[in-house]
Protein backbone atom coordinates (compact mmCIF):
# COMPACT_ATOMS: atom_id res chain seq x y z
CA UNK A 1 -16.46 18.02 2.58
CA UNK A 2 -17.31 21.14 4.55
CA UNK A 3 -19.45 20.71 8.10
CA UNK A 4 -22.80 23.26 8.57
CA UNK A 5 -21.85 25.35 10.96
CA UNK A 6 -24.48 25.13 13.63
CA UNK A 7 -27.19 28.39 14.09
CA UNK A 8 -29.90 29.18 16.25
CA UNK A 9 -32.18 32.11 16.37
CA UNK A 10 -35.22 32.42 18.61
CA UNK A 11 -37.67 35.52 18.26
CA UNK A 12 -40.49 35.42 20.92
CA UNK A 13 -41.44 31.50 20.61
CA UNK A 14 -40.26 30.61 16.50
CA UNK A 15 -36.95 29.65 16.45
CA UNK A 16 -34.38 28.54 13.23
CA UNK A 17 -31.93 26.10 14.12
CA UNK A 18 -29.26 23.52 12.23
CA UNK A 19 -30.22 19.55 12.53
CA UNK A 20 -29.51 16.72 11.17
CA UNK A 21 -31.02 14.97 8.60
CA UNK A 22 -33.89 13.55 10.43
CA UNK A 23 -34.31 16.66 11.96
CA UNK A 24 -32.47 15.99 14.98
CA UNK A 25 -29.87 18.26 17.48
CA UNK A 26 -27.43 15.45 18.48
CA UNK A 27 -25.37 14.11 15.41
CA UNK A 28 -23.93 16.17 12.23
CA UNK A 29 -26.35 18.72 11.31
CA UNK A 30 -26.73 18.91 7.35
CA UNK A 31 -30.09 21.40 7.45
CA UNK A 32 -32.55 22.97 9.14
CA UNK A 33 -36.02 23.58 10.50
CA UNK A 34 -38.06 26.35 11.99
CA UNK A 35 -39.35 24.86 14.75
CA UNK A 36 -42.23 26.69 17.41
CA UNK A 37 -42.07 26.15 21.49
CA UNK A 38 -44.89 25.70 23.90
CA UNK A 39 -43.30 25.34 27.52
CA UNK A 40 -40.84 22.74 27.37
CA UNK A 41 -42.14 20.84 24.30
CA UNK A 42 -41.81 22.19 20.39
CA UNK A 43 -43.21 21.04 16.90
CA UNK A 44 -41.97 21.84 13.54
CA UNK A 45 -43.17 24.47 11.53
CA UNK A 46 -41.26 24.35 8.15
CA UNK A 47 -37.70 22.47 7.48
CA UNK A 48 -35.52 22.29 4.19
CA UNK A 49 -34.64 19.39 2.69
CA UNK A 50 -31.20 19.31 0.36
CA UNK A 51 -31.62 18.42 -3.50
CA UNK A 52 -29.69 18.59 -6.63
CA UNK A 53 -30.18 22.61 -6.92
CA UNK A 54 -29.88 23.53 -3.34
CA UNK A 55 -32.52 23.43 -0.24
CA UNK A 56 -36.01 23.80 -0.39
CA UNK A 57 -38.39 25.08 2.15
CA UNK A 58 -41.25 22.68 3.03
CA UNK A 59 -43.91 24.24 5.30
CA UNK A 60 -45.78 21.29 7.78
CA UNK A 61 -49.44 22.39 6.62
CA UNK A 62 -51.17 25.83 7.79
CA UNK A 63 -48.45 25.74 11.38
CA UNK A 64 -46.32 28.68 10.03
CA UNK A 65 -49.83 30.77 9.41
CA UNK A 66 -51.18 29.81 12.82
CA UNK A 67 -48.30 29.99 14.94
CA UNK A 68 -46.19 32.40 13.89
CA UNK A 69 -46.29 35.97 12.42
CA UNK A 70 -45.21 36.32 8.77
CA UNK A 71 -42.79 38.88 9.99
CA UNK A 72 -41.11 36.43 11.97
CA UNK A 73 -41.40 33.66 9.82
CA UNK A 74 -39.78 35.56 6.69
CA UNK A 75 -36.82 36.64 9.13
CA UNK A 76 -36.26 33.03 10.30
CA UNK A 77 -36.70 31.93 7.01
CA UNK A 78 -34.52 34.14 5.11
CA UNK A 79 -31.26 33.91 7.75
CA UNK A 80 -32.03 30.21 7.58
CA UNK A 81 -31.84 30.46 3.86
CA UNK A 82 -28.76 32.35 3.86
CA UNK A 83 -27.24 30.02 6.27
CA UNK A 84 -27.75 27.29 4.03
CA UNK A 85 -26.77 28.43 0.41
CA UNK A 86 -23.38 29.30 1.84
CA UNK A 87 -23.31 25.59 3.39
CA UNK A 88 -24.43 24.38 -0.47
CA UNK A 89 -22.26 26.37 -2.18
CA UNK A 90 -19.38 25.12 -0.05
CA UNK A 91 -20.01 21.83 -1.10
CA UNK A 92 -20.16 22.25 -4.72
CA UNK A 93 -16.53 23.42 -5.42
């Protein structure tokens, strides 16, 4: 079975990174979440979640909207995207 290769990308205060399941830094990472920083603390924005087909995006309520540009978002979103269809695809044949 192939490993994610890990990724992180930070524009201003959004960033995309690789987790694991639970949405966590330390362990295998198998996904990943758009998460938002305030100082030293962060929250999630949006994550993806592995099924049958591939990943799918789940946005945490109105947080991508209120903390983050669509701009930004749609860049984050679409490398993160990327990141993970290769992943998917890796693991299908």
């Amino acid at each position: 079975m192939s490993k994610l290769e890990k990724l992180s990308m930070r524009i201003g205060n959004a960033e995309l990174r690789t987790c694991t399941e639970q949405l966590m830094l330390e362990g295998d990472h198998v996904t990943a979440e758009v998460i938002y920083w305030q100082g030293e603390s962060c929250f999630t924005l949006a994550s993806w979640t592995k099924g049958e087909e591939g990943f799918d995006l789940r946005f945490v309520g109105n947080r991508p909207l209120e903390h983050s540009s669509p701009a930004v978002m749609f860049k984050l979103i679409r490398v993160g995207h990327e990141h993970l269809d290769d992943y998917f695809e890796s693991l299908q044949g």
